[in-house]
Each structure stands twice: as C-alpha cells, then as structure tokens.
C-alpha atoms as a PDB file:
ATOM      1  CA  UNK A   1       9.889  -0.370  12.058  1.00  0.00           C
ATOM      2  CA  UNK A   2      13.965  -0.797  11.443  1.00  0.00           C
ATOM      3  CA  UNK A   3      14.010  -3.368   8.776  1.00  0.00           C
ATOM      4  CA  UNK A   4      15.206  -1.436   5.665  1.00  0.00           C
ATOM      5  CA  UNK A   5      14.683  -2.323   1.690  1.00  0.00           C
ATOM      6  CA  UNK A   6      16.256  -5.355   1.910  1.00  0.00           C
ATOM      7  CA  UNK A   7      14.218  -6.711   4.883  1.00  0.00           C
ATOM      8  CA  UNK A   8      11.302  -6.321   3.829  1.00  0.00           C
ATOM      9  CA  UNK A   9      11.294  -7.456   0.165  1.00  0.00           C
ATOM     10  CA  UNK A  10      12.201 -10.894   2.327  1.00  0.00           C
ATOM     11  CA  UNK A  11       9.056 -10.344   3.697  1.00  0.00           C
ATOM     12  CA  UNK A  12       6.867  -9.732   0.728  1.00  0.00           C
ATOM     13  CA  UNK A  13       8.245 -12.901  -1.044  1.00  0.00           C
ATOM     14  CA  UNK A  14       8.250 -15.019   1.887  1.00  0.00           C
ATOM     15  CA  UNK A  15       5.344 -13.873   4.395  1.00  0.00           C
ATOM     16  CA  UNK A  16       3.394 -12.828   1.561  1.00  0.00           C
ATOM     17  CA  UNK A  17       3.932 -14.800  -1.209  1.00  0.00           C
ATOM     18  CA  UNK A  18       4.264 -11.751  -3.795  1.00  0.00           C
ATOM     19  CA  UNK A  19       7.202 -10.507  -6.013  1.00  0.00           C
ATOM     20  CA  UNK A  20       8.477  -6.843  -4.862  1.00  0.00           C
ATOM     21  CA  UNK A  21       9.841  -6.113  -8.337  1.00  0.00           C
ATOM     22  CA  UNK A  22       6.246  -6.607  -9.857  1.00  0.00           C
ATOM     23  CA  UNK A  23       5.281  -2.526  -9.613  1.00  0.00           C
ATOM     24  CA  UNK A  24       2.726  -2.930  -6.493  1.00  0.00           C
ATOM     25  CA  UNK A  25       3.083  -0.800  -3.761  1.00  0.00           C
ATOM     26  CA  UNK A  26       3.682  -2.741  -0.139  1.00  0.00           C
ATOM     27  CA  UNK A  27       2.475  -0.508   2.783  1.00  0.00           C
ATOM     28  CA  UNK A  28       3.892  -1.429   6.173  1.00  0.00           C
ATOM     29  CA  UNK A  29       2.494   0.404   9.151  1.00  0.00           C
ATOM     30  CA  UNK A  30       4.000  -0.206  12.785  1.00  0.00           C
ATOM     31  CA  UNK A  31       1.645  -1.309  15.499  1.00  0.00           C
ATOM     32  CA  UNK A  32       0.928   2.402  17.089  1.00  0.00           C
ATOM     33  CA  UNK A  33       0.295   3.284  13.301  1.00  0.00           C
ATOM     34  CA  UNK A  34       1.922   6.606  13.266  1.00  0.00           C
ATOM     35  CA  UNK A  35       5.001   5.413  11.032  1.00  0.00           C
ATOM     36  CA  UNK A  36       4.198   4.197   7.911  1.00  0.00           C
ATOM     37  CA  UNK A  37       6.960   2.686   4.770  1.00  0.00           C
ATOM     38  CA  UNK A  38       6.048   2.173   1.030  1.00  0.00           C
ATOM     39  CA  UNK A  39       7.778  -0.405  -0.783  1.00  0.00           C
ATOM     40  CA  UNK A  40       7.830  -0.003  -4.986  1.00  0.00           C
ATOM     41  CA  UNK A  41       9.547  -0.840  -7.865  1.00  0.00           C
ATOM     42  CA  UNK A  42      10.473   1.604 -10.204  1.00  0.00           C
ATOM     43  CA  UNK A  43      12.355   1.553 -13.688  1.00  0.00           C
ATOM     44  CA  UNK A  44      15.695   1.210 -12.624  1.00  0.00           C
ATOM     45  CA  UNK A  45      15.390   0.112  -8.840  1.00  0.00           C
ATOM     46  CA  UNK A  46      13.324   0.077  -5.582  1.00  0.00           C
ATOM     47  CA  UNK A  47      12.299   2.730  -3.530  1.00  0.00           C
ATOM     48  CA  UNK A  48      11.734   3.052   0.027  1.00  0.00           C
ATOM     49  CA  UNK A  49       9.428   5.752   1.412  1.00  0.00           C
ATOM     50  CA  UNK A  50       9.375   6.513   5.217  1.00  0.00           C
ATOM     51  CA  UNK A  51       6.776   8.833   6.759  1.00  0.00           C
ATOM     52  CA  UNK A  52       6.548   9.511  10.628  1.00  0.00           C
ATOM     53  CA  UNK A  53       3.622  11.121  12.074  1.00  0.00           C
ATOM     54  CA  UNK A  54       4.319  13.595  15.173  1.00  0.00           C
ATOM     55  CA  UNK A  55       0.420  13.408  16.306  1.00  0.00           C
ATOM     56  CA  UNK A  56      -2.268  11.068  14.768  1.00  0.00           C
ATOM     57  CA  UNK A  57      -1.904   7.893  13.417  1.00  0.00           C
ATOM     58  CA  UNK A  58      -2.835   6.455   9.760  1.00  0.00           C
ATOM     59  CA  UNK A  59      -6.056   5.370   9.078  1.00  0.00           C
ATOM     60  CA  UNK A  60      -6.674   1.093   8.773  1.00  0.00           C
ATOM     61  CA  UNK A  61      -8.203   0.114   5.576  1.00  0.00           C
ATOM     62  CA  UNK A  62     -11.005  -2.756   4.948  1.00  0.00           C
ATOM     63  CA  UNK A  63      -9.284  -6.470   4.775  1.00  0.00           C
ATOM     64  CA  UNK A  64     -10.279  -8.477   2.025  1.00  0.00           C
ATOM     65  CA  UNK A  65     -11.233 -12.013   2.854  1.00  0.00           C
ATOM     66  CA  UNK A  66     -11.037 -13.109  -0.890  1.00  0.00           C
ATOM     67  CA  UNK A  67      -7.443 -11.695  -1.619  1.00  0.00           C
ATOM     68  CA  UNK A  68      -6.160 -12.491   1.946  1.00  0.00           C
ATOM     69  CA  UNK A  69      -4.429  -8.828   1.981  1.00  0.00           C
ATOM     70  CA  UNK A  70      -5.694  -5.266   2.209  1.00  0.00           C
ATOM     71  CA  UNK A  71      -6.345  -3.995  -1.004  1.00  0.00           C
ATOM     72  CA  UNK A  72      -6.231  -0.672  -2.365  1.00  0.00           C
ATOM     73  CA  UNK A  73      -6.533   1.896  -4.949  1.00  0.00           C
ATOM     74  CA  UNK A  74      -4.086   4.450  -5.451  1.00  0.00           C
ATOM     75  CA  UNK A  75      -6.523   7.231  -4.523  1.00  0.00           C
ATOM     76  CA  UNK A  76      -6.882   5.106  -0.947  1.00  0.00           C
ATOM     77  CA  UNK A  77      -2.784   5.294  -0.827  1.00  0.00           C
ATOM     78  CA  UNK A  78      -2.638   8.966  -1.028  1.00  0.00           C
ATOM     79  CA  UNK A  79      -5.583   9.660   1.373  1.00  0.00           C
ATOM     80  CA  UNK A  80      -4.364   7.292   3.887  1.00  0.00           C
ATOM     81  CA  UNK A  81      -0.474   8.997   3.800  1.00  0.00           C
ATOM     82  CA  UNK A  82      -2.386  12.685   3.639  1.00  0.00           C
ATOM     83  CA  UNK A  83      -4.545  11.324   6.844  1.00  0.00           C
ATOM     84  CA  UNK A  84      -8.039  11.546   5.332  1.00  0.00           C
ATOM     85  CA  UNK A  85     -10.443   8.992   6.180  1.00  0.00           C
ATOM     86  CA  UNK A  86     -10.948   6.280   3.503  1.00  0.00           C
ATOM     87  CA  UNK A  87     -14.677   6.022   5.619  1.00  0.00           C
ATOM     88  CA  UNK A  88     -17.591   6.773   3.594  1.00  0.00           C
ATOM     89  CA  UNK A  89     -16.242   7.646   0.795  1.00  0.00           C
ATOM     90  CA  UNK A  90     -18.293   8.430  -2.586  1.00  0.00           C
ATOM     91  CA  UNK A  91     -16.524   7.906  -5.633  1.00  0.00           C
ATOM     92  CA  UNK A  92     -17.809  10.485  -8.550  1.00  0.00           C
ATOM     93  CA  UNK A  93     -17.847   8.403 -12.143  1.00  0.00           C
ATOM     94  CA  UNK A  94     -14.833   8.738 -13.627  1.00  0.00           C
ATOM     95  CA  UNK A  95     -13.611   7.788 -17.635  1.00  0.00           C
ATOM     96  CA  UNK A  96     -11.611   4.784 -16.598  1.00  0.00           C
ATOM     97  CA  UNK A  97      -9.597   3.026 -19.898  1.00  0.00           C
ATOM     98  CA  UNK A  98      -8.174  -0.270 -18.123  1.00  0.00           C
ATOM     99  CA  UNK A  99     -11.687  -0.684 -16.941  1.00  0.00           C
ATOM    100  CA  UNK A 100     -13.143  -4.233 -18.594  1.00  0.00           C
ATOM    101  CA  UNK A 101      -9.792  -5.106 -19.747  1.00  0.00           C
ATOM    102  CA  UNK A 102      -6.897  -6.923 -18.489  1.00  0.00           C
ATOM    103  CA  UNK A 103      -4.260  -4.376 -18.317  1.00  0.00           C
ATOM    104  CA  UNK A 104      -2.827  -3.949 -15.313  1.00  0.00           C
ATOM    105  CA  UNK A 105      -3.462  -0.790 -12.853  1.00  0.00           C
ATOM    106  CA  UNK A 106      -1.079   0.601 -10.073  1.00  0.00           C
ATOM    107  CA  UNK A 107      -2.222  -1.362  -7.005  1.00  0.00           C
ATOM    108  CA  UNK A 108      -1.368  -1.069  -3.634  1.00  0.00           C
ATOM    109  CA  UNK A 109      -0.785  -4.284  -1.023  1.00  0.00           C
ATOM    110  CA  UNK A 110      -1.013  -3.434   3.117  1.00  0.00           C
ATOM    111  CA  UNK A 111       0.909  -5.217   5.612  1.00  0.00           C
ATOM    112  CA  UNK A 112       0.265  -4.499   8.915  1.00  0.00           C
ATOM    113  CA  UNK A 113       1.793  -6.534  11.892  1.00  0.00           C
END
C-alpha cells in the first residue's frame, strides 16, 4: 500500500476503466486488509484518505458480477471504515429523492488486490 494519489488514479483509469475526477469514491484495501485508502474528487482537487488498523481488519463486501466491481452505498463506506459488519443488514425505509430518477448519487467503487 505505497502508491500515493498519483498512482492510483493510473490505476482507476487504466486497470479499471473509470475516470477518478468523476466524484466516486475508489476504496483500495491491502491484502491483510487492515490498511485501507479512499480515493475522491472534490471541488477543487483530489483527496487521499489513509486509515491503518492496529488490530482487526476491514470487512470484504459482496462482488457484483453485473458491474464487474464491488459496489457500494455510502452507508456500506462508513460501516466498513467504522468496522461494522455490512452482514445481514436490514435497511429501515427511508424518503429517498434521486430514487426513480436519473440523478446521480455518491457511489463508492472497491478495489482490492
């Protein structure tokens, strides 16, 4: 886990065909999975967030066959950093105003070596 910013923008256009500049979030997570880095473009630049776990290791999420990737909510980002397990999780209905429409919602796109 040493490539930096500019590394791994390489890496999202080239290994995963995406733009880094597009808003997603890209997650990479070493092998042992106790460091994890966030990848996002904000107005103005990109930012680069490092977290290192001492004991434990992050949680993997489901891999989606259709998008080729792991997908996941923002809510799944923030449990996953906080270590809380994305496992049977019950979502409570929720007034969603993107929802049937094609405006676009904060994703998040996993890479994990």
């Amino acid at each position: 886990m040493r490539k930096g910013m500019n590394t791994l923008c390489g890496v999202v256009r080239s290994q995963m065909g995406r733009n880094p500049l597009s808003g997603e979030v890209f997650i990479f997570v070493n092998r042992p999975r106790n460091t994890i880095k966030l990848l996002h473009w904000e107005r103005g630049g990109l930012v680069l967030y490092n977290k290192r776990l001492e004991t434990g290791g992050f949680e993997r999420p489901t891999y989606d066959e259709k998008q080729k990737s792991f997908q996941m909510k923002w809510s799944e980002l923030v449990m996953m950093v906080e270590g809380l397990s994305m496992k049977n999780i019950v979502q409570r209905k929720r007034f969603d105003p993107l929802e049937g429409k094609n405006l676009k919602k904060r994703d998040a796109v996993i890479c994990i070596p």
